[in-house]
N, C-alpha and C. Protein backbone atom coordinates (compact mmCIF):
# COMPACT_ATOMS: atom_id res chain seq x y z
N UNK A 1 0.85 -1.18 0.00
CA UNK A 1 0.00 0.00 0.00
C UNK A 1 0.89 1.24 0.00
N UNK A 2 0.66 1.81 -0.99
CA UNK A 2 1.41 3.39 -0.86
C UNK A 2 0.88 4.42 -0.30
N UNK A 3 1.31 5.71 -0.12
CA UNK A 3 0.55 6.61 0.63
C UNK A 3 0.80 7.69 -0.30
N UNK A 4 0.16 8.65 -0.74
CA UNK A 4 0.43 10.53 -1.06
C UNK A 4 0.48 11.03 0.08
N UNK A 5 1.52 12.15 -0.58
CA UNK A 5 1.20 13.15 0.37
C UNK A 5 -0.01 13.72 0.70
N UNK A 6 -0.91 13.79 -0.07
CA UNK A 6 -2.01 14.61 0.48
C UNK A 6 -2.87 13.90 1.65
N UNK A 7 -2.66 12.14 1.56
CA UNK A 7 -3.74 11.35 2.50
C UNK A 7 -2.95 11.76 3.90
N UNK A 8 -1.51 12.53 4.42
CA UNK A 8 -1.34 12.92 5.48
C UNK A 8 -1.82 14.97 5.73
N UNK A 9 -2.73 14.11 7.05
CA UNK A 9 -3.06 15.47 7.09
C UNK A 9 -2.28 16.65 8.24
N UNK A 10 -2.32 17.63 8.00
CA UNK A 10 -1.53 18.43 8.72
C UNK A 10 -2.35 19.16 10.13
N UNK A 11 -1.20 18.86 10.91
CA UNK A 11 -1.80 18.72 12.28
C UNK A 11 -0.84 20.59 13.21
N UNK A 12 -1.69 21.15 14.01
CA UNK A 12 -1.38 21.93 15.04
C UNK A 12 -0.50 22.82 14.32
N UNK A 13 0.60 23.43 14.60
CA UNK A 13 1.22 25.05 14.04
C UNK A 13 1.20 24.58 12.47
N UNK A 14 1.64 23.35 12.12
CA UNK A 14 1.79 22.99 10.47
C UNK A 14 0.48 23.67 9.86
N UNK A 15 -0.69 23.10 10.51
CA UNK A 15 -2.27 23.58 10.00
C UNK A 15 -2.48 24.88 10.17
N UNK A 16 -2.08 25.23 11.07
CA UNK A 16 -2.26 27.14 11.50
C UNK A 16 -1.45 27.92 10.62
N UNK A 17 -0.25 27.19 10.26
CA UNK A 17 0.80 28.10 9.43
C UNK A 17 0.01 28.19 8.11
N UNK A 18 -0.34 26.93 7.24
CA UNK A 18 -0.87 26.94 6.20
C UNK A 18 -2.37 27.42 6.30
N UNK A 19 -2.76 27.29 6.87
CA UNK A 19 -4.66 27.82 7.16
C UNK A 19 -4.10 29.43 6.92
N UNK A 20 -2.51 30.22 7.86
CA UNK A 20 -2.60 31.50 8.00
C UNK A 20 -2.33 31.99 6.53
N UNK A 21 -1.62 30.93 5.96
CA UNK A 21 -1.19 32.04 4.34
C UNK A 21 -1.91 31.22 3.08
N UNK A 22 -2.72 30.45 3.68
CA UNK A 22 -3.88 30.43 2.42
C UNK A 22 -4.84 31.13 2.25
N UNK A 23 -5.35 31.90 3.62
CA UNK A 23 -6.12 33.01 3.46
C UNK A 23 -5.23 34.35 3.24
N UNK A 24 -4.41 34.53 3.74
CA UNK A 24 -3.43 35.97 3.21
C UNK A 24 -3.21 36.14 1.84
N UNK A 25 -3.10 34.66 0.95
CA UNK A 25 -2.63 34.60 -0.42
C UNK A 25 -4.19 34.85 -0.95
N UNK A 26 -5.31 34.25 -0.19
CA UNK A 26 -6.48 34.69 -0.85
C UNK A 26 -7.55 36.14 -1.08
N UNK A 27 -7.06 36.44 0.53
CA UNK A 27 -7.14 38.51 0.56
C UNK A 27 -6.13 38.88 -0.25
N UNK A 28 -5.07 38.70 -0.44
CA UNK A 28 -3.93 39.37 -1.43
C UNK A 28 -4.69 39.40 -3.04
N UNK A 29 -5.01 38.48 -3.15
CA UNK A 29 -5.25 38.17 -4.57
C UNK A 29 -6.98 39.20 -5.17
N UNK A 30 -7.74 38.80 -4.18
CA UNK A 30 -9.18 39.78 -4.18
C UNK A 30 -8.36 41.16 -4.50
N UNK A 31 -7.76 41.57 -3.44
CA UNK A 31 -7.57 42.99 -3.51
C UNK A 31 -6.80 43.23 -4.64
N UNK A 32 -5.98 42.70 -5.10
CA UNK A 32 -5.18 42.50 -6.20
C UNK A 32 -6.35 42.75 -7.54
N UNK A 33 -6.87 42.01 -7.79
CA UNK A 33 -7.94 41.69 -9.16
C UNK A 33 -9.31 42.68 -8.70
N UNK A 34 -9.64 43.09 -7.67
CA UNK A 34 -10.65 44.04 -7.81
C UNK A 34 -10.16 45.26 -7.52
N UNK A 35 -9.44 45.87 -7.17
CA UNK A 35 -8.80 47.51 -7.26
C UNK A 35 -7.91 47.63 -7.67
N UNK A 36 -7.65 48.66 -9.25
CA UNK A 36 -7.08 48.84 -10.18
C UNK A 36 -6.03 50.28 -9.49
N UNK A 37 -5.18 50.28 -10.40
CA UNK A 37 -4.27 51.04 -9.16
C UNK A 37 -4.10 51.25 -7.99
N UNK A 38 -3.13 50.25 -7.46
CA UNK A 38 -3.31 49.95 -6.20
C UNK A 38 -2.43 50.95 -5.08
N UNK A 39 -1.15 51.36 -6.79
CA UNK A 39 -0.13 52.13 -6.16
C UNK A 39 -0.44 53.48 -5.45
N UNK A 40 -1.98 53.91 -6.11
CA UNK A 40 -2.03 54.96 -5.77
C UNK A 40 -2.86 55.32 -4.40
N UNK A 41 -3.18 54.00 -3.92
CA UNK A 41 -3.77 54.38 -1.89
C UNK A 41 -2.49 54.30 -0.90
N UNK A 42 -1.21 54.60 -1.78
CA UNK A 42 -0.32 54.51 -0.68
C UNK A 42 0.38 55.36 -1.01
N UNK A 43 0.41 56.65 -0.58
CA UNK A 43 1.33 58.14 -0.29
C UNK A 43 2.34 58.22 0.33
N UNK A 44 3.32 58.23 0.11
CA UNK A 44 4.71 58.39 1.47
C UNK A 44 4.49 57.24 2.19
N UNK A 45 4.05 56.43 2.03
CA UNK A 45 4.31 55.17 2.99
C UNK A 45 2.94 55.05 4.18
N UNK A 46 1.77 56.04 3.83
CA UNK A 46 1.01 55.90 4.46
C UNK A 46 -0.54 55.93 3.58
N UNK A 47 -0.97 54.48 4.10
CA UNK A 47 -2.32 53.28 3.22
C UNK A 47 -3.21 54.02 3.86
N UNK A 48 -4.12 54.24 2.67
CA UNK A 48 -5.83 54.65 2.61
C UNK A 48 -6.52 54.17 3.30
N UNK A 49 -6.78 54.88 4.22
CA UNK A 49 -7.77 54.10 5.57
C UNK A 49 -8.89 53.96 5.25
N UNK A 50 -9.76 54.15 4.02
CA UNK A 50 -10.87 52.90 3.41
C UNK A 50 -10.13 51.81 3.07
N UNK A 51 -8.68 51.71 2.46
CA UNK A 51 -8.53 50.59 2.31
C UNK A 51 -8.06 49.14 3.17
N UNK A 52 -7.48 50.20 4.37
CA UNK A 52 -7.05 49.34 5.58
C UNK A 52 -8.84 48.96 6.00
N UNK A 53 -9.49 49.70 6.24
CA UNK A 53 -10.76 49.27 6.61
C UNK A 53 -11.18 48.11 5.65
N UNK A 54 -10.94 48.24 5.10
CA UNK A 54 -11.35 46.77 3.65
C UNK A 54 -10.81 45.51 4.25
N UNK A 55 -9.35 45.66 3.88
CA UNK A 55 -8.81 44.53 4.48
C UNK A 55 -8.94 44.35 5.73
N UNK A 56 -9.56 44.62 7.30
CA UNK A 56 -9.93 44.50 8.34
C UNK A 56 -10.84 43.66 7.85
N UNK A 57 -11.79 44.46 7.35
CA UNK A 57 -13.20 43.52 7.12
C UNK A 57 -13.50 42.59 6.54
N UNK A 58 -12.31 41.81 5.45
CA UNK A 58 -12.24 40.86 4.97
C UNK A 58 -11.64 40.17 5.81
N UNK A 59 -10.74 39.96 6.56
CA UNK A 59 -10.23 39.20 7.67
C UNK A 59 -11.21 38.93 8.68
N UNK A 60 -12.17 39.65 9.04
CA UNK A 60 -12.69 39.53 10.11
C UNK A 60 -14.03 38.52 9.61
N UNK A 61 -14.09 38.88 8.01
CA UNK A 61 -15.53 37.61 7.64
C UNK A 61 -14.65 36.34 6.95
N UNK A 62 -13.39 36.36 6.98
CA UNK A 62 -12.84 35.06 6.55
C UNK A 62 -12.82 34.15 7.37
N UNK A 63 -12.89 34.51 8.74
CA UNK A 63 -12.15 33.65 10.12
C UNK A 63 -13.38 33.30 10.01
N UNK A 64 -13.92 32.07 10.51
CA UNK A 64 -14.54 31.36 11.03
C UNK A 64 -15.29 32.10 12.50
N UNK A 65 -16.56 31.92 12.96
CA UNK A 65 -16.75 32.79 14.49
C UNK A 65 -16.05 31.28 15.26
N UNK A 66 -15.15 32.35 16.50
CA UNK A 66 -15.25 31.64 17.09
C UNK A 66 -13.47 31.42 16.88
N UNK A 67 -13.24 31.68 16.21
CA UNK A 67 -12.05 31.85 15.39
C UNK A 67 -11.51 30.88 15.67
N UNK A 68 -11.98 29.23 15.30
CA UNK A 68 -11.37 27.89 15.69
C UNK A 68 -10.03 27.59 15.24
N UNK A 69 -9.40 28.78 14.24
CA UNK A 69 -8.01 28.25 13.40
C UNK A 69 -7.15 29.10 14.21
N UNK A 70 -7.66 29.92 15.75
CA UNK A 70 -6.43 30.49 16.01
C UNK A 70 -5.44 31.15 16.03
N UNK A 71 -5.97 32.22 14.47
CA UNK A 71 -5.39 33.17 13.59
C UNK A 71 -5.29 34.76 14.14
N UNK A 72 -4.49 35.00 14.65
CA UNK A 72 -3.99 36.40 14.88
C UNK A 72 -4.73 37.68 13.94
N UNK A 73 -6.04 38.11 14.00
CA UNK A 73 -6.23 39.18 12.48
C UNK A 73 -5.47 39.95 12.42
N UNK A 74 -5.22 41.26 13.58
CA UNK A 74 -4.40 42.04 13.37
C UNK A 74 -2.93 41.24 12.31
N UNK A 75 -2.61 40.58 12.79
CA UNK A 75 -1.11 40.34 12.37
C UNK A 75 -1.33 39.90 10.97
N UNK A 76 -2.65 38.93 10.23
CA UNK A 76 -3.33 38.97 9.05
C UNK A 76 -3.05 40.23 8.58
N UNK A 77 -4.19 40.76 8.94
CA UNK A 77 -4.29 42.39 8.12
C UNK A 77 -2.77 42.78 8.08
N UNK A 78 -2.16 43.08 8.57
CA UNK A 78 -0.46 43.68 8.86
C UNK A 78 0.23 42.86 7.76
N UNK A 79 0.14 41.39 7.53
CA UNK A 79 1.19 41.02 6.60
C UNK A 79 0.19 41.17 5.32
N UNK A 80 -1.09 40.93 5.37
CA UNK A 80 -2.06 41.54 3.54
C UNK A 80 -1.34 43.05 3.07
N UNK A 81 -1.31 43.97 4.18
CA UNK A 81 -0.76 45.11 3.40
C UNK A 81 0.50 45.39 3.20
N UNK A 82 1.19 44.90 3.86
CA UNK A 82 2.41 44.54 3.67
C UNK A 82 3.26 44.06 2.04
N UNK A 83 2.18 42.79 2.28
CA UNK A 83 2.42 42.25 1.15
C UNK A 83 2.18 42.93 -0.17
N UNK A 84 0.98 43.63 0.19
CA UNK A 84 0.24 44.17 -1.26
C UNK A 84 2.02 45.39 -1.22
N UNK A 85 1.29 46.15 -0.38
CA UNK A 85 2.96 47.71 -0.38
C UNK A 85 4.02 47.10 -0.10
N UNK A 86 5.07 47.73 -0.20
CA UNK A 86 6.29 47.59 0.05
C UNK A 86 6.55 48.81 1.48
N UNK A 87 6.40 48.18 2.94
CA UNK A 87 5.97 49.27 3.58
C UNK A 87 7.59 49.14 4.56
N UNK A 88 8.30 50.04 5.07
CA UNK A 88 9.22 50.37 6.37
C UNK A 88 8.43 49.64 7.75
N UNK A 89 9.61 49.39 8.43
CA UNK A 89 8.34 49.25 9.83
C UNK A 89 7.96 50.43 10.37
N UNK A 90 8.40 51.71 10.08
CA UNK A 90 7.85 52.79 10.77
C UNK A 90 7.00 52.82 10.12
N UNK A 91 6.05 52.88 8.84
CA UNK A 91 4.92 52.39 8.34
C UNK A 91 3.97 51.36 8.67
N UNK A 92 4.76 50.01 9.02
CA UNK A 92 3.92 49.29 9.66
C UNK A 92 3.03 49.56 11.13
N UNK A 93 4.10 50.09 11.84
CA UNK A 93 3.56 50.78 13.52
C UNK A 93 2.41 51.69 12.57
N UNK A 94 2.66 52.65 11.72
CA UNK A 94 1.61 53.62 11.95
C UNK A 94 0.24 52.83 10.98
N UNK A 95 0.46 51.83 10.25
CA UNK A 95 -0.27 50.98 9.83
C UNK A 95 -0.73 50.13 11.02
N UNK A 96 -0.35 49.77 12.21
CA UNK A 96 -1.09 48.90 13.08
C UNK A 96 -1.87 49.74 14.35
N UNK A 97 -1.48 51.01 13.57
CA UNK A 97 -1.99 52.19 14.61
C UNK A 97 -3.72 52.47 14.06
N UNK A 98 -3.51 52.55 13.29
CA UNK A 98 -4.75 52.66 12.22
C UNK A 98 -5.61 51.35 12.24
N UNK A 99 -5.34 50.56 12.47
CA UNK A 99 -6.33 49.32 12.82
C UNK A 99 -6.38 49.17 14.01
N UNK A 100 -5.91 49.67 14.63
CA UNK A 100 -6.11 50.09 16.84
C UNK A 100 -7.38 51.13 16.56
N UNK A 101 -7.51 51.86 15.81
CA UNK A 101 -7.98 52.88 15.94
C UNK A 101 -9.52 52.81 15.20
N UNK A 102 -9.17 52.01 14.39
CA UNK A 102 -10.66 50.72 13.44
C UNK A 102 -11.48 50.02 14.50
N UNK A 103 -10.74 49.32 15.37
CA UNK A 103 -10.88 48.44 16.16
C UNK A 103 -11.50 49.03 17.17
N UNK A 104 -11.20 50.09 18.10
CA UNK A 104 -11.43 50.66 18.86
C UNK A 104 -13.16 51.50 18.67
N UNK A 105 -12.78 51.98 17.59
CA UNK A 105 -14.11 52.66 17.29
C UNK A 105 -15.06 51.97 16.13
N UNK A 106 -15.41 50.67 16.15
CA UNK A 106 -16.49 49.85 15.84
C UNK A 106 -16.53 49.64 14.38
N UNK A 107 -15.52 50.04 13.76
CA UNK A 107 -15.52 49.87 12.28
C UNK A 107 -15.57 48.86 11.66
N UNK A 108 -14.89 47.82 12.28
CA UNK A 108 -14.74 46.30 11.81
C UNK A 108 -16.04 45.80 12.25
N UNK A 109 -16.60 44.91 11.56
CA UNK A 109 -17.90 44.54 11.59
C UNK A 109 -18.03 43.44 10.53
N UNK A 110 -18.78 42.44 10.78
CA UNK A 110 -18.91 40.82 10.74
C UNK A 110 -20.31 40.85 9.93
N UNK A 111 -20.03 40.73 8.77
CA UNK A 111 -21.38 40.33 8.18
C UNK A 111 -22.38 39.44 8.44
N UNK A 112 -23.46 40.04 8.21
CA UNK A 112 -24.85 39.16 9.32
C UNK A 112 -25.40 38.00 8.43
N UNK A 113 -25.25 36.37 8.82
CA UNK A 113 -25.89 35.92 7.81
C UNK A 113 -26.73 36.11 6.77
N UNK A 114 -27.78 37.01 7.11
CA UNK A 114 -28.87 37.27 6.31
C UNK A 114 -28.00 38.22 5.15
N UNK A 115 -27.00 38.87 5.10
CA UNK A 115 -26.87 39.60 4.08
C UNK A 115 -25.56 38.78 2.93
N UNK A 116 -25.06 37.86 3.99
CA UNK A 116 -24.42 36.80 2.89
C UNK A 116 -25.07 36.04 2.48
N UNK A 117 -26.42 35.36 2.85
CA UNK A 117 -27.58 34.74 1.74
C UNK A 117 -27.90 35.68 0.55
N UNK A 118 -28.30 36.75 1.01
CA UNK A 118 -28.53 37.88 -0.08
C UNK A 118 -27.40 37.61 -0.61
N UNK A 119 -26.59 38.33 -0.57
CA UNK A 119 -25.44 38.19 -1.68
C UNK A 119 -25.18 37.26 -2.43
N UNK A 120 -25.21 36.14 -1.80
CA UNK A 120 -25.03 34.92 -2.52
C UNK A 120 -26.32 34.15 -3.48
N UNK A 121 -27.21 34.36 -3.36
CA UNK A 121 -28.36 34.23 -3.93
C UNK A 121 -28.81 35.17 -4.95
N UNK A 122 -28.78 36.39 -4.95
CA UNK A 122 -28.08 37.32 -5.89
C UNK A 122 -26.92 36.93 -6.87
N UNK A 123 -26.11 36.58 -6.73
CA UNK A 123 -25.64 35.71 -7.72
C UNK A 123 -25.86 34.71 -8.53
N UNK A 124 -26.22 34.03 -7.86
CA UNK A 124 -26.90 32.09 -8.32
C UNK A 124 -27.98 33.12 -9.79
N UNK A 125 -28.80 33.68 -8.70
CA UNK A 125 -30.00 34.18 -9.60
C UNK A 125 -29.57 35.18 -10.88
N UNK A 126 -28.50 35.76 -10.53
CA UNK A 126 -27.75 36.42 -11.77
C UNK A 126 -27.24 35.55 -13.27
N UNK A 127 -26.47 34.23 -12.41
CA UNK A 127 -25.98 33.51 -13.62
C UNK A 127 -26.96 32.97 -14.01
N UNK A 128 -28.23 32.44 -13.16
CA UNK A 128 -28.74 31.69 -14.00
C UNK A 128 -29.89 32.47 -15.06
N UNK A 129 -30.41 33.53 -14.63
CA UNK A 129 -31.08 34.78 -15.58
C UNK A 129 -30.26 35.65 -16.72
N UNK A 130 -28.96 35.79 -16.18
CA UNK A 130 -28.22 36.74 -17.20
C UNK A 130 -27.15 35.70 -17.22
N UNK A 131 -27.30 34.58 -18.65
CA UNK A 131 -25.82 34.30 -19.15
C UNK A 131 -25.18 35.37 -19.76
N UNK A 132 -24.14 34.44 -19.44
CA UNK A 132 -22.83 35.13 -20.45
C UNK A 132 -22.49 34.98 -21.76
């Protein structure tokens, strides 16, 4: 009997490490393919706080409630923009200052089931009324 790699499954920091940058590679990539000049929300080294608010809020509806994978958001959000900019750490502090400051005053916010049925049903009903 042989085995693949894939029939071993990955257990404790191995699973957390990969759970953490399969969703980072997957916020990277959204933000990537839906906002067209990206270079231009970042001035002197300091990111568009609609756009830091974006990426908050995509981290915060990616996690699971309950957050069973254990995932740090702040430190999420911090390496998504990171990744997207090419940022200094004195950028980063004033980038993790700005999501203290999200955080603090109620900005981040968790989409309510009822409006991800909508959304998602809104779609279904899109492709299947308006082909392509």
């Amino acid at each position: 009997m042989t085995t693949s790699l894939t029939d071993l499954p990955l257990k404790n920091n191995l699973k957390k490490h990969n759970d953490f940058y399969t969703l980072l590679n997957l916020i990277v990539d959204k933000i990537q393919r839906d906002i067209p000049e990206l270079a231009a929300l970042c001035v002197n080294g300091s990111v568009e706080l609609e756009l830091v608010n974006l990426v908050c809020n995509l981290v915060e509806n990616a996690i699971p409630n309950g957050n069973i994978l254990k995932i740090d958001k702040k430190s999420l959000a911090l390496k998504v923009l990171t990744k997207v900019f090419s940022l200094a750490p004195v950028e980063v502090v004033n980038l993790s200052n700005q999501i203290d400051y999200l955080y603090n005053n109620n900005k981040i916010k968790k989409l309510k089931l009822r409006k991800k049925a909508y959304v998602y049903f809104t779609k279904v009903a899109s492709n299947i009324f308006l082909p392509r």
